[in-house]
C-alpha atoms as a PDB file:
ATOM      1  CA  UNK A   1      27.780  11.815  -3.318  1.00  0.00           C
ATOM      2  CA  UNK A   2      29.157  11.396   0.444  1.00  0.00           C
ATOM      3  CA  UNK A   3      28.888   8.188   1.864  1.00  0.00           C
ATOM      4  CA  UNK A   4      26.435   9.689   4.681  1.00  0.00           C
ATOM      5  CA  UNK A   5      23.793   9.905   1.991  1.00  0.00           C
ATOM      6  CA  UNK A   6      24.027   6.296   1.324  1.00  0.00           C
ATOM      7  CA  UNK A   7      21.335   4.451   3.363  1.00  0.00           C
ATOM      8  CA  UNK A   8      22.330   1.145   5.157  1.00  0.00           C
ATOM      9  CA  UNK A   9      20.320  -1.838   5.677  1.00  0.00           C
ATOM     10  CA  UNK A  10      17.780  -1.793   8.863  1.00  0.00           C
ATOM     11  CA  UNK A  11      19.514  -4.534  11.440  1.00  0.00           C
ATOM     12  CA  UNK A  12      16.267  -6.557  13.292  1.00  0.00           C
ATOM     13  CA  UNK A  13      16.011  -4.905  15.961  1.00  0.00           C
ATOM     14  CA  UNK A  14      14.988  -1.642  14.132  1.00  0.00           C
ATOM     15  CA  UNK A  15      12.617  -3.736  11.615  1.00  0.00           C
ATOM     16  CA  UNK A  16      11.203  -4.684  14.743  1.00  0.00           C
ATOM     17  CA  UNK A  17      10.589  -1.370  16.757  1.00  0.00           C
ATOM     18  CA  UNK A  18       8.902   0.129  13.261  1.00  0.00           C
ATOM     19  CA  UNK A  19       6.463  -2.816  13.218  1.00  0.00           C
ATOM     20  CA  UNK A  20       5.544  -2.287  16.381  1.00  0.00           C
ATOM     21  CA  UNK A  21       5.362   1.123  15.979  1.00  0.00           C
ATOM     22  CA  UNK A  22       3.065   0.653  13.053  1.00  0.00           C
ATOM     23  CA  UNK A  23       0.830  -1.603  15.012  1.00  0.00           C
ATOM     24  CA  UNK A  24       0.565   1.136  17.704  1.00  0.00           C
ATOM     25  CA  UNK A  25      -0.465   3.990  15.577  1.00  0.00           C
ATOM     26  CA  UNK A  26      -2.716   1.676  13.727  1.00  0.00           C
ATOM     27  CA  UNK A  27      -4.335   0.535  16.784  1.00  0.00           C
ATOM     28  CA  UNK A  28      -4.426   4.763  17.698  1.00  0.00           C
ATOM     29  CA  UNK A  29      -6.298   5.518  14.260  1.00  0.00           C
ATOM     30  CA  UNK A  30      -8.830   2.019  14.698  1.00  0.00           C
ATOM     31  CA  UNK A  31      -9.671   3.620  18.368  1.00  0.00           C
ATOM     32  CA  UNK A  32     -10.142   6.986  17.404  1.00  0.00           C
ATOM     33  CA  UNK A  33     -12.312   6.061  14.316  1.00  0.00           C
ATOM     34  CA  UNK A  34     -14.381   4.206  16.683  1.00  0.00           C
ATOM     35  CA  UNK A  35     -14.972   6.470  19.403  1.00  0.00           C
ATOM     36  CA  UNK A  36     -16.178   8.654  16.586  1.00  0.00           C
ATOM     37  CA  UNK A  37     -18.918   6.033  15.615  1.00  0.00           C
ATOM     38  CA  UNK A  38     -21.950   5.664  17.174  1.00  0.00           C
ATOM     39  CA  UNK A  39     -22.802   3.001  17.562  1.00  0.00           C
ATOM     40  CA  UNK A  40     -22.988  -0.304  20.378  1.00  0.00           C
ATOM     41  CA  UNK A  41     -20.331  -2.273  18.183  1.00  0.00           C
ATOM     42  CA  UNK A  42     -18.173   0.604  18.221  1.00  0.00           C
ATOM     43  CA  UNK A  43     -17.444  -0.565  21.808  1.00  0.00           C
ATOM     44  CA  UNK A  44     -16.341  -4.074  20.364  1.00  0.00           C
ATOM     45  CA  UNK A  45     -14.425  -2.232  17.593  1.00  0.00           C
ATOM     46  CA  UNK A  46     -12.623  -0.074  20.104  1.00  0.00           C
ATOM     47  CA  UNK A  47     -11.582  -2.737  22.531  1.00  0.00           C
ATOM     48  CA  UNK A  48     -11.235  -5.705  20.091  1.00  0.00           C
ATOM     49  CA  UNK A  49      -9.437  -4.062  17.334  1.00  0.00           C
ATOM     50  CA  UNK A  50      -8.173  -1.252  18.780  1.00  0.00           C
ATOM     51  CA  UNK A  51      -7.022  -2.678  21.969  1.00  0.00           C
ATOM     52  CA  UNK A  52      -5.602  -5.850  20.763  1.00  0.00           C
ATOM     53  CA  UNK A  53      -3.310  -3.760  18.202  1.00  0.00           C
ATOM     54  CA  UNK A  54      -1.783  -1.543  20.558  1.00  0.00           C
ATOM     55  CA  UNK A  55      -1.077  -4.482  23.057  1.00  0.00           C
ATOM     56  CA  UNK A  56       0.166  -6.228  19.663  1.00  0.00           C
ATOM     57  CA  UNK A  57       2.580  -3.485  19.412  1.00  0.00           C
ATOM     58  CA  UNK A  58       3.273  -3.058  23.296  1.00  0.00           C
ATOM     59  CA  UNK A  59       4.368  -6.428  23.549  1.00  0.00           C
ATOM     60  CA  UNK A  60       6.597  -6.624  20.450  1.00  0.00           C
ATOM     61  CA  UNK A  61       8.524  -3.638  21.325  1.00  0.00           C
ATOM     62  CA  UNK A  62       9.145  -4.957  25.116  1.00  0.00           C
ATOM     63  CA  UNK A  63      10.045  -8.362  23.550  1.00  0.00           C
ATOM     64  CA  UNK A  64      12.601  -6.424  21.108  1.00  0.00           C
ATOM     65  CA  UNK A  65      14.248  -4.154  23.733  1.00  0.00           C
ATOM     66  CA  UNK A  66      14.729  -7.414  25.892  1.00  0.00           C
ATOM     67  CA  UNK A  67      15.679 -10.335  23.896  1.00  0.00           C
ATOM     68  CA  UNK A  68      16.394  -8.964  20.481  1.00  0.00           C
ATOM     69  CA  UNK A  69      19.857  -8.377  19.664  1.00  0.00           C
ATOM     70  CA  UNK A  70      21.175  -5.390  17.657  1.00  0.00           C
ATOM     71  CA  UNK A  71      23.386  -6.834  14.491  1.00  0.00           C
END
């Protein structure tokens, strides 16, 4: 076994940028369910859940790049 295969530890900053990389595509798949449905709370769905996720996600990734840093 090299010691490329071996995986290291994620430093914060890259625990960071997948969380907010999670919110984001969850807030993608919340917004695409609900422009799929319907329905007049589909509206609420899409901008409440939906929206509020990807700024979620926005907003943790800009607060990474800037202030987080890499260990």
């Amino acid at each position: 076994m090299s010691a490329d295969a071996i995986p290291t530890p994620l430093d914060k900053r890259e625990r960071r940028i997948r969380t907010a990389a999670l919110l984001e595509i969850i807030g993608l798949v919340v917004e695409v369910l609900s422009l799929r449905w319907s329905h007049p709370t589909a509206f609420l769905l899409f901008v409440g859940a939906g929206g509020l996720l990807l700024a979620a996600g926005i907003l943790l990734y800009l607060h990474t790049a800037i202030y987080v840093k890499a260990s």
